[in-house]
C-alpha atoms as a PDB file:
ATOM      1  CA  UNK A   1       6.093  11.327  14.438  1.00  0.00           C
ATOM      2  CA  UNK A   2       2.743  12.923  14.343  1.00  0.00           C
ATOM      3  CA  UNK A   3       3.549  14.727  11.508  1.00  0.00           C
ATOM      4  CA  UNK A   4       4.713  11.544   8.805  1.00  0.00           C
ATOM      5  CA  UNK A   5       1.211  10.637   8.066  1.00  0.00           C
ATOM      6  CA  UNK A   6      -1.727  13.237   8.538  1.00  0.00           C
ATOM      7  CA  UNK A   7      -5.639  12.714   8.282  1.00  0.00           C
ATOM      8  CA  UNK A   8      -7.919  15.603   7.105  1.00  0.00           C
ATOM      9  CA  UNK A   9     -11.531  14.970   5.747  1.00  0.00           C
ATOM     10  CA  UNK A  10     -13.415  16.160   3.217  1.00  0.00           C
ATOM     11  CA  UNK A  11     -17.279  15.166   3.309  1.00  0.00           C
ATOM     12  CA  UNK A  12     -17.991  11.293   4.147  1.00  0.00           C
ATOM     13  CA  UNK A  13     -13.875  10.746   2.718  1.00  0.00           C
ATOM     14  CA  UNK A  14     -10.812  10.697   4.912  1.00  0.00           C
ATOM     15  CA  UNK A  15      -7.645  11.271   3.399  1.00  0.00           C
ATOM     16  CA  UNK A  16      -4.079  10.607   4.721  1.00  0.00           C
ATOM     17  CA  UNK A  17      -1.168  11.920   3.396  1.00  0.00           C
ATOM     18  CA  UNK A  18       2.421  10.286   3.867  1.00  0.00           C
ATOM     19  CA  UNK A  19       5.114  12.924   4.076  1.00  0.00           C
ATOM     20  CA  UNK A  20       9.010  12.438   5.678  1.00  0.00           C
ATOM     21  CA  UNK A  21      10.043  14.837   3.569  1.00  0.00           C
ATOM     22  CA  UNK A  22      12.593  12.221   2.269  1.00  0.00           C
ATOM     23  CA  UNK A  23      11.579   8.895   0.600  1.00  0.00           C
ATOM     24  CA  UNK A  24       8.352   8.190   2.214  1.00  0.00           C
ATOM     25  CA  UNK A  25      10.115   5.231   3.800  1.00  0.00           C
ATOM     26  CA  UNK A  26       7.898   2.699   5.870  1.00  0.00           C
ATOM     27  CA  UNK A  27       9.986   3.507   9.234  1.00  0.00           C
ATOM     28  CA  UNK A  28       8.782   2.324  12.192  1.00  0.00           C
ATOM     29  CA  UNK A  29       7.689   6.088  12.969  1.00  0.00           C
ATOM     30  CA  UNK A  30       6.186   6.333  10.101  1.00  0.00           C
ATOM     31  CA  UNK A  31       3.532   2.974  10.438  1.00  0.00           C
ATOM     32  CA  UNK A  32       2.964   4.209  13.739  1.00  0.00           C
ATOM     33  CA  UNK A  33       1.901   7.345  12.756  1.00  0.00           C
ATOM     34  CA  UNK A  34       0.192   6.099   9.770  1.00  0.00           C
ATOM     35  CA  UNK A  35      -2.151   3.444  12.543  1.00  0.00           C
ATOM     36  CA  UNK A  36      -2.818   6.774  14.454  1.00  0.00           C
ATOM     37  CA  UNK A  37      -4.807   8.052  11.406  1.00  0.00           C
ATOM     38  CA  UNK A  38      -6.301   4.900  10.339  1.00  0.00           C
ATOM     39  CA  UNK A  39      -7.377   4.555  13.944  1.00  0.00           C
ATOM     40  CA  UNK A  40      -9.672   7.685  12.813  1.00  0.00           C
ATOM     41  CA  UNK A  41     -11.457   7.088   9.965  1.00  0.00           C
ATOM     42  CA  UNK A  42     -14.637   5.549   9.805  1.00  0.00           C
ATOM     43  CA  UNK A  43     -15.051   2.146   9.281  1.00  0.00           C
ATOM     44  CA  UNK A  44     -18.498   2.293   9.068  1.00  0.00           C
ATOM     45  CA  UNK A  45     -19.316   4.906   6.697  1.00  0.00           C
ATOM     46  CA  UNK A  46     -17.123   6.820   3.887  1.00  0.00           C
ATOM     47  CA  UNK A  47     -14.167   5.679   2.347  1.00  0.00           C
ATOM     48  CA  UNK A  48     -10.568   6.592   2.357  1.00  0.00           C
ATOM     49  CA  UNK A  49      -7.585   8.270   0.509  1.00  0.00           C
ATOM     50  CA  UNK A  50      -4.172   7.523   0.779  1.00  0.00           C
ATOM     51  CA  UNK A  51      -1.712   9.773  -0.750  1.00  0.00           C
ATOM     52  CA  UNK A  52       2.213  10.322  -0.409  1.00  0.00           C
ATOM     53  CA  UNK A  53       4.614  13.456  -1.335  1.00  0.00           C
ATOM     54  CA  UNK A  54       4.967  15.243  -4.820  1.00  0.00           C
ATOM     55  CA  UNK A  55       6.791  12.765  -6.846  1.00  0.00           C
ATOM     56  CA  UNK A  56       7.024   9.868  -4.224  1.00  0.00           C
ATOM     57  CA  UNK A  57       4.438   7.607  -3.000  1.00  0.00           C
ATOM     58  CA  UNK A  58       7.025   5.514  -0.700  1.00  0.00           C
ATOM     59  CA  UNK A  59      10.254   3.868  -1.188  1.00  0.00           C
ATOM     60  CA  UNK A  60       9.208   0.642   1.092  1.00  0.00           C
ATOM     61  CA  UNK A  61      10.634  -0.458   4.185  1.00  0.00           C
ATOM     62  CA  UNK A  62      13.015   1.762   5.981  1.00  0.00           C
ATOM     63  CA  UNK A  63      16.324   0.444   4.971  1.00  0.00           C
ATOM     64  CA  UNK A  64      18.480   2.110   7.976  1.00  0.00           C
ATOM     65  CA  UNK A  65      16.370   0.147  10.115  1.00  0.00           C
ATOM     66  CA  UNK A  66      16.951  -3.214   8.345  1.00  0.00           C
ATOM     67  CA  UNK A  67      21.053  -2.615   7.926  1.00  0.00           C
ATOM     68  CA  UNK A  68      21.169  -1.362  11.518  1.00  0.00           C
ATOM     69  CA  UNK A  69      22.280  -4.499  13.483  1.00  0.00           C
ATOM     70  CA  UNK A  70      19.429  -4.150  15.030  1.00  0.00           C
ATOM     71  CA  UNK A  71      17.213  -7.229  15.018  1.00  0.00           C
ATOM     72  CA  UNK A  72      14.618  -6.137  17.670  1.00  0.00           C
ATOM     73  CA  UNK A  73      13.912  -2.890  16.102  1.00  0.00           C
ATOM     74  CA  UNK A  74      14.063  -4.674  12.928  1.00  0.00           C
ATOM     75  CA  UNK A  75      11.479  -7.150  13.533  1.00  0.00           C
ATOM     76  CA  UNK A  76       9.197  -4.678  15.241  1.00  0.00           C
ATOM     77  CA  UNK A  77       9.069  -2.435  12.223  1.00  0.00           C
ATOM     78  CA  UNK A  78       8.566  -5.438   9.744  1.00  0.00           C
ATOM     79  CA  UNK A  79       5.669  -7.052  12.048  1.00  0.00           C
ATOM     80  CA  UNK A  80       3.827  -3.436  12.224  1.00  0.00           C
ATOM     81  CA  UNK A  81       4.223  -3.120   8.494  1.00  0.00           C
ATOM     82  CA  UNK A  82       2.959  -6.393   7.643  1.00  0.00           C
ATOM     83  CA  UNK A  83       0.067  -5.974   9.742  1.00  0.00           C
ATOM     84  CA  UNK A  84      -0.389  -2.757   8.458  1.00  0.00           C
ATOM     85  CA  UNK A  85      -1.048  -4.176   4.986  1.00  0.00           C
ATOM     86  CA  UNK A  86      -3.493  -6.871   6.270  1.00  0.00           C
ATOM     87  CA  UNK A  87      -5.588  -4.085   8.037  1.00  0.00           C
ATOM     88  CA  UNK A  88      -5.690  -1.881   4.332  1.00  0.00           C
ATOM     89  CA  UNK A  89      -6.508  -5.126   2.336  1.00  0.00           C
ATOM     90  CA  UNK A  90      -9.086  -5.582   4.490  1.00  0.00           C
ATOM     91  CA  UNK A  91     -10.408  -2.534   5.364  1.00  0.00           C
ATOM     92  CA  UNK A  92     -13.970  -2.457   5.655  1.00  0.00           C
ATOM     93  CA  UNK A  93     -14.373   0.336   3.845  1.00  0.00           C
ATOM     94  CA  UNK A  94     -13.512   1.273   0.344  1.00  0.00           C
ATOM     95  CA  UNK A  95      -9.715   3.046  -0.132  1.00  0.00           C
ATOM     96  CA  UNK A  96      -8.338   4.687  -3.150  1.00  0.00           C
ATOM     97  CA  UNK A  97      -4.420   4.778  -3.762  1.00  0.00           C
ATOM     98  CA  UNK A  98      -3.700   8.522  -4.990  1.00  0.00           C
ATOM     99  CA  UNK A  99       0.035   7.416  -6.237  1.00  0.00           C
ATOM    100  CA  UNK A 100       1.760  10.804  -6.332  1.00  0.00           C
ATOM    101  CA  UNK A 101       4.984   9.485  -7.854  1.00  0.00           C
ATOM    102  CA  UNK A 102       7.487   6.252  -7.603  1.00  0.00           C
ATOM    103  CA  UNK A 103       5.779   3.477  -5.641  1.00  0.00           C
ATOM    104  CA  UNK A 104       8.594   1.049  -5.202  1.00  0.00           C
ATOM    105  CA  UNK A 105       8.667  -2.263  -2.607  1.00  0.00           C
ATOM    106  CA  UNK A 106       6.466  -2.261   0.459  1.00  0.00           C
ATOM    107  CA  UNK A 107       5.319   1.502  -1.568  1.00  0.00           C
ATOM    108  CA  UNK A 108       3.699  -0.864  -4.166  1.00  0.00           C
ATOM    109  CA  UNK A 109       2.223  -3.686  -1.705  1.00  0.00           C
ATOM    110  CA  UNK A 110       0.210  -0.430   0.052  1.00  0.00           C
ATOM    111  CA  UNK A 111      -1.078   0.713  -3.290  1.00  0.00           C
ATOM    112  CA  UNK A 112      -1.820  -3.207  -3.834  1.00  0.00           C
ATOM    113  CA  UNK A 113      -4.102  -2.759  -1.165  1.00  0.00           C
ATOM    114  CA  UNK A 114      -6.326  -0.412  -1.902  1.00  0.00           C
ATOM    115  CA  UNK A 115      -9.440  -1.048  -3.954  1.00  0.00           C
ATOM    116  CA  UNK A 116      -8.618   1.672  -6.658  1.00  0.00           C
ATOM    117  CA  UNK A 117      -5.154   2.857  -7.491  1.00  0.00           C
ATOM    118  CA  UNK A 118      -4.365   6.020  -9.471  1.00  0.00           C
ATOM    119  CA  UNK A 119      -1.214   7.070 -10.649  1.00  0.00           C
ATOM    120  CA  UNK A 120       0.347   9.897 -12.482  1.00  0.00           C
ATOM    121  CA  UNK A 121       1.557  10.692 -15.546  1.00  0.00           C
ATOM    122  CA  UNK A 122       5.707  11.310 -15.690  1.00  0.00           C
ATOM    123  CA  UNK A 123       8.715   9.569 -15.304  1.00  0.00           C
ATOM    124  CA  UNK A 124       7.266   7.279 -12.320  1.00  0.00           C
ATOM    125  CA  UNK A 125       7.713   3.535 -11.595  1.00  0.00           C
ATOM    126  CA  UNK A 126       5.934   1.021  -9.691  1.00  0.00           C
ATOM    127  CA  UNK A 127       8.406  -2.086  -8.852  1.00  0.00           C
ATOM    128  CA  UNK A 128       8.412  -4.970  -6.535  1.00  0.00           C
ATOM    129  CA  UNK A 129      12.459  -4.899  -6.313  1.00  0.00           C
ATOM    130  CA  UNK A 130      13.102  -6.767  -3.675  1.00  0.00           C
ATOM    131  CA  UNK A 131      14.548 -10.244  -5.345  1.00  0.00           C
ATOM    132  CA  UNK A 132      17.052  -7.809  -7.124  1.00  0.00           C
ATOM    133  CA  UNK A 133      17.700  -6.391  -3.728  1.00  0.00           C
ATOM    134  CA  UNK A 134      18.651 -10.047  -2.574  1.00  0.00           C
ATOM    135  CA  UNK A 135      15.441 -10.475  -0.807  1.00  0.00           C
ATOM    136  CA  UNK A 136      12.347 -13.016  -0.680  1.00  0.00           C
ATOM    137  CA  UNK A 137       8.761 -11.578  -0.871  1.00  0.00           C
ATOM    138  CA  UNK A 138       6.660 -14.113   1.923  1.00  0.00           C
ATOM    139  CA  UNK A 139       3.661 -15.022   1.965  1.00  0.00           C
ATOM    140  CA  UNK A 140       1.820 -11.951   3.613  1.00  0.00           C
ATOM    141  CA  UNK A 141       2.796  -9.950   0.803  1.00  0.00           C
ATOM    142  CA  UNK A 142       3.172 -12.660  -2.064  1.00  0.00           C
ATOM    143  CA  UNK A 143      -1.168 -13.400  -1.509  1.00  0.00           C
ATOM    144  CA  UNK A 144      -1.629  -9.796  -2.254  1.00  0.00           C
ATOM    145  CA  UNK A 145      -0.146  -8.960  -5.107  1.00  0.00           C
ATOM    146  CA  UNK A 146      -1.387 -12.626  -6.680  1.00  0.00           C
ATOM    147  CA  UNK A 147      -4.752 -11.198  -5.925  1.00  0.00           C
ATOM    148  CA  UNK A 148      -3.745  -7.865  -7.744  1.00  0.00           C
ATOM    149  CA  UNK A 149      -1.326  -8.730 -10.419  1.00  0.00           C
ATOM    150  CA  UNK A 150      -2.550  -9.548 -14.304  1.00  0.00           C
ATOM    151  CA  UNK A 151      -1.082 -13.501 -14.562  1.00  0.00           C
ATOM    152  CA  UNK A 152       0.609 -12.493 -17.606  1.00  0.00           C
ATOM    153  CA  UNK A 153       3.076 -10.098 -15.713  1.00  0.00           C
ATOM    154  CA  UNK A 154       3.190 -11.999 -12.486  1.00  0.00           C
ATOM    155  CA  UNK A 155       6.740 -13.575 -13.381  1.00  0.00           C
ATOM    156  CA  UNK A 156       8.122 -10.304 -14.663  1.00  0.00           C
ATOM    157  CA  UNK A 157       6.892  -8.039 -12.017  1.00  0.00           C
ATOM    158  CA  UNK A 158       7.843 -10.374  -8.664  1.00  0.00           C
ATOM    159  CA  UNK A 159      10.386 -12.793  -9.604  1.00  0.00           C
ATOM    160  CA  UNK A 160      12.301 -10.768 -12.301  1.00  0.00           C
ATOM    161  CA  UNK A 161      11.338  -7.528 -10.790  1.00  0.00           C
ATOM    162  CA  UNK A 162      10.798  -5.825 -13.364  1.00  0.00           C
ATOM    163  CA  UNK A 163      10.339  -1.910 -13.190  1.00  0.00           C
ATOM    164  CA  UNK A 164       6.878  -0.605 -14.604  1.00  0.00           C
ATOM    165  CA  UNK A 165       6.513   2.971 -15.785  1.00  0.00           C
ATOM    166  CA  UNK A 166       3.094   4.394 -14.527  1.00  0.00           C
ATOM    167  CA  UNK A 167       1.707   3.431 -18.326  1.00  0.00           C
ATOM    168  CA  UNK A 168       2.576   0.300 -18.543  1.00  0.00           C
ATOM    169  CA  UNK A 169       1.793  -0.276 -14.807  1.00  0.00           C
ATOM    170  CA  UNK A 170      -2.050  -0.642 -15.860  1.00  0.00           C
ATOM    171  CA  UNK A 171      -1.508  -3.665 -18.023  1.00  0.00           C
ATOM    172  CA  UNK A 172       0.153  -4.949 -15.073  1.00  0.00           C
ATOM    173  CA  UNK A 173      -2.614  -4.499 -12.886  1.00  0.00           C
ATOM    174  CA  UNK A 174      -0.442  -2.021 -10.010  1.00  0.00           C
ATOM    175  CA  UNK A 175      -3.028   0.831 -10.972  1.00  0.00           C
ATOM    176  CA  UNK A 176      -5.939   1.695 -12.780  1.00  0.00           C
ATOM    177  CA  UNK A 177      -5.674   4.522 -14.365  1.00  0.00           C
ATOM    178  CA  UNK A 178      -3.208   8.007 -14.867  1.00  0.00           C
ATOM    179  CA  UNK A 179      -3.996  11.134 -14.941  1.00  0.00           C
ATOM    180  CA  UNK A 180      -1.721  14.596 -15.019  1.00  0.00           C
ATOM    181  CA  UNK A 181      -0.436  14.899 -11.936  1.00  0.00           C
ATOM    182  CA  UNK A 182      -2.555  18.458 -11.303  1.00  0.00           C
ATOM    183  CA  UNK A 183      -5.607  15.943 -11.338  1.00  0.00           C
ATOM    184  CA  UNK A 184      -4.456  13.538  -9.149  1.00  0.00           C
ATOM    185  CA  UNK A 185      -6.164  14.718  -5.826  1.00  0.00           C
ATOM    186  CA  UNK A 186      -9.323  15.477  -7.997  1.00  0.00           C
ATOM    187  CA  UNK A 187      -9.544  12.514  -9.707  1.00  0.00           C
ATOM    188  CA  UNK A 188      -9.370  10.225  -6.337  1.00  0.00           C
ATOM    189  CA  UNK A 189     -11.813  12.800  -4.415  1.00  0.00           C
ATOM    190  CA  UNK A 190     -14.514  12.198  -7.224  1.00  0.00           C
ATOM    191  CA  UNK A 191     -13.657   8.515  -7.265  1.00  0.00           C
ATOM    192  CA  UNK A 192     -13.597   7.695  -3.053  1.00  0.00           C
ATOM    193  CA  UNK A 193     -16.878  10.499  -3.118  1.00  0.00           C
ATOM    194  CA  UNK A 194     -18.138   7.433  -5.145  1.00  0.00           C
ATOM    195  CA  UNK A 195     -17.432   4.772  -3.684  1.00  0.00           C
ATOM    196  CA  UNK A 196     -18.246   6.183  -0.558  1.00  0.00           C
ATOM    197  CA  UNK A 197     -22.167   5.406  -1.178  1.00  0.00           C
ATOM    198  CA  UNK A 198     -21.343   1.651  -1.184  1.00  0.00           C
ATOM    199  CA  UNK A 199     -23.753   0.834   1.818  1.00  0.00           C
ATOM    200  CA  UNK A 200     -22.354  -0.501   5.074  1.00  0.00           C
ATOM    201  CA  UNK A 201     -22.066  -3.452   5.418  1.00  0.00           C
ATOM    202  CA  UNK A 202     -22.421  -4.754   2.484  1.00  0.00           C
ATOM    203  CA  UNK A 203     -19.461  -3.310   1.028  1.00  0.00           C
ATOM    204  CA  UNK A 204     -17.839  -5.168   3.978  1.00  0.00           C
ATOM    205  CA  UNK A 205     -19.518  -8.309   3.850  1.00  0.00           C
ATOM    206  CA  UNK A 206     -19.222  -9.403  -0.172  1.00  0.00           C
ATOM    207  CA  UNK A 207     -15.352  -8.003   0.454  1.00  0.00           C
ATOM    208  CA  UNK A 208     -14.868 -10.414   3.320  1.00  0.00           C
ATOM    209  CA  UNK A 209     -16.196 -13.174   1.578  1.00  0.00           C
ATOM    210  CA  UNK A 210     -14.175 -12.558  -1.395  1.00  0.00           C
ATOM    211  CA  UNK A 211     -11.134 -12.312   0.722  1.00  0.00           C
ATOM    212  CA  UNK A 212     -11.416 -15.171   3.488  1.00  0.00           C
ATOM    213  CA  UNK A 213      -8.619 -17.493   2.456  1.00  0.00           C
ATOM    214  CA  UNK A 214      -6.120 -14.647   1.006  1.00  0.00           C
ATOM    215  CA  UNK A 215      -7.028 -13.007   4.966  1.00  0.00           C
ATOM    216  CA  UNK A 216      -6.008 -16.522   6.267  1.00  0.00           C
ATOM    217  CA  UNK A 217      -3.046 -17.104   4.867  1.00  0.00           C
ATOM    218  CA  UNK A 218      -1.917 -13.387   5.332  1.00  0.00           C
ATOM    219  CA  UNK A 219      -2.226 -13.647   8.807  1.00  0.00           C
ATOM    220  CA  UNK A 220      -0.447 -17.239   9.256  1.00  0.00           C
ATOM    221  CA  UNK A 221       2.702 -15.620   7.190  1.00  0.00           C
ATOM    222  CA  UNK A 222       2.897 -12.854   9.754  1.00  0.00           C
ATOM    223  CA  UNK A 223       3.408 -15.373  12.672  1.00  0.00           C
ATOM    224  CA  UNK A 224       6.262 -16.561  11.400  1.00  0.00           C
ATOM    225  CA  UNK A 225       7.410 -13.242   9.498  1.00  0.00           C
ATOM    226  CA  UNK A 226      11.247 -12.275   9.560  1.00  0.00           C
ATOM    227  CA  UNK A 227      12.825  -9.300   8.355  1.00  0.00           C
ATOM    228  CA  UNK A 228      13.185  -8.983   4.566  1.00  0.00           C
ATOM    229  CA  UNK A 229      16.800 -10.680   3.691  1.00  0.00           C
ATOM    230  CA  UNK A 230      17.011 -12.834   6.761  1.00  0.00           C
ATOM    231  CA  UNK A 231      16.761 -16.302   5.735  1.00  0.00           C
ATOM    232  CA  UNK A 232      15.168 -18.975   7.982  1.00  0.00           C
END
């Protein structure tokens, strides 16, 4: 487990890199070993990258988990995940999304959570898929992609989901900015080394203002949350 997620630091920025050597899927493994590193950075000082494998940011929610009859484990890997989002979004310290390739489902909501978001250039997509995967997106994840998403591709990009090539995923508001994928790491050391000397805490306190209600509403969805595809 220790080994899906991994922190190293350079300077005042802490990077974490998600790696199962597979799809980057959101197991429950895989959150718990993510925690463990976020558990280590600084929340005071800094800010953080989060990165996944060549070519894959993260498929989403473990899917073997969700098909496996298994409603305990099921539920226990969807709370953790969802609470796992709430603690990036509002993180009080600034966190760049280094997307190293598809960022697809609960892959997309993470990078939706960080304060800067670069992707690559290449045959990549960013998608939302699950209403074409015959599941609802609640509320926990619904106020953070409203908070992210341009209004003119809201529609398109949740309800229809609609699949978003890294260049078109700008427009969209999913990322930023691309760059080749040799600059990738580069690009979001130079940007986090930046942000990084956004004084404490006033990074944290206009961000928490900013975010109250979104926060509040987040964290009444995740009492009631369910596993994606099981209707109420």
């Amino acid at each position: 487990m220790a080994d899906l997620a991994t922190l190293t630091k350079k300077g005042d920025v802490s990077i974490i890199k998600l790696d199962d050597g597979k799809a980057n899927a959101f197991s429950l493994d895989m959150l718990e070993s993510l925690n463990a590193c976020l558990a280590e950075v600084p929340r005071d000082s800094g800010a953080l990258i989060i990165t996944g494998r060549e070519g894959l940011f993260s498929a989403g929610f473990d899917l073997k988990t969700l098909a496996s009859g298994d409603p305990e484990a099921a539920q226990k890997m969807v709370k953790l995940g969802f609470n796992t989002l709430l603690d990036l979004y509002s993180f009080p310290r600034p966190i760049v999304a280094a997307i190293s390739g598809h960022a697809v489902a609960l892959g997309i909501f993470v990078a939706c959570c960080c304060d800067y978001r670069i992707g690559i250039e290449g045959k990549f997509i960013c998608q939302a898929n699950e209403v074409r995967n015959n599941m609802d997106i609640p509320v926990q994840i619904m106020e953070i992609v409203k908070d992210r998403l341009d209004k003119k591709h809201f529609y398109k990009a949740i309800y229809h989901a609609e699949v978003y090539p890294m260049h078109e995923a700008i427009s969209a508001g999913y990322i930023d900015e691309i760059v080749p994928p040799a600059d990738l790491m580069e690009k979001a050391l130079e940007k986090a080394e930046d942000l990084a000397t956004l004084g404490h805490p006033y990074y944290m306190n206009t961000k928490n203002v900013y975010q109250a209600d979104v926060v509040a509403k987040i964290k009444e969805g995740i009492e009631g949350a369910r596993p994606p595809g099981q209707t109420a």
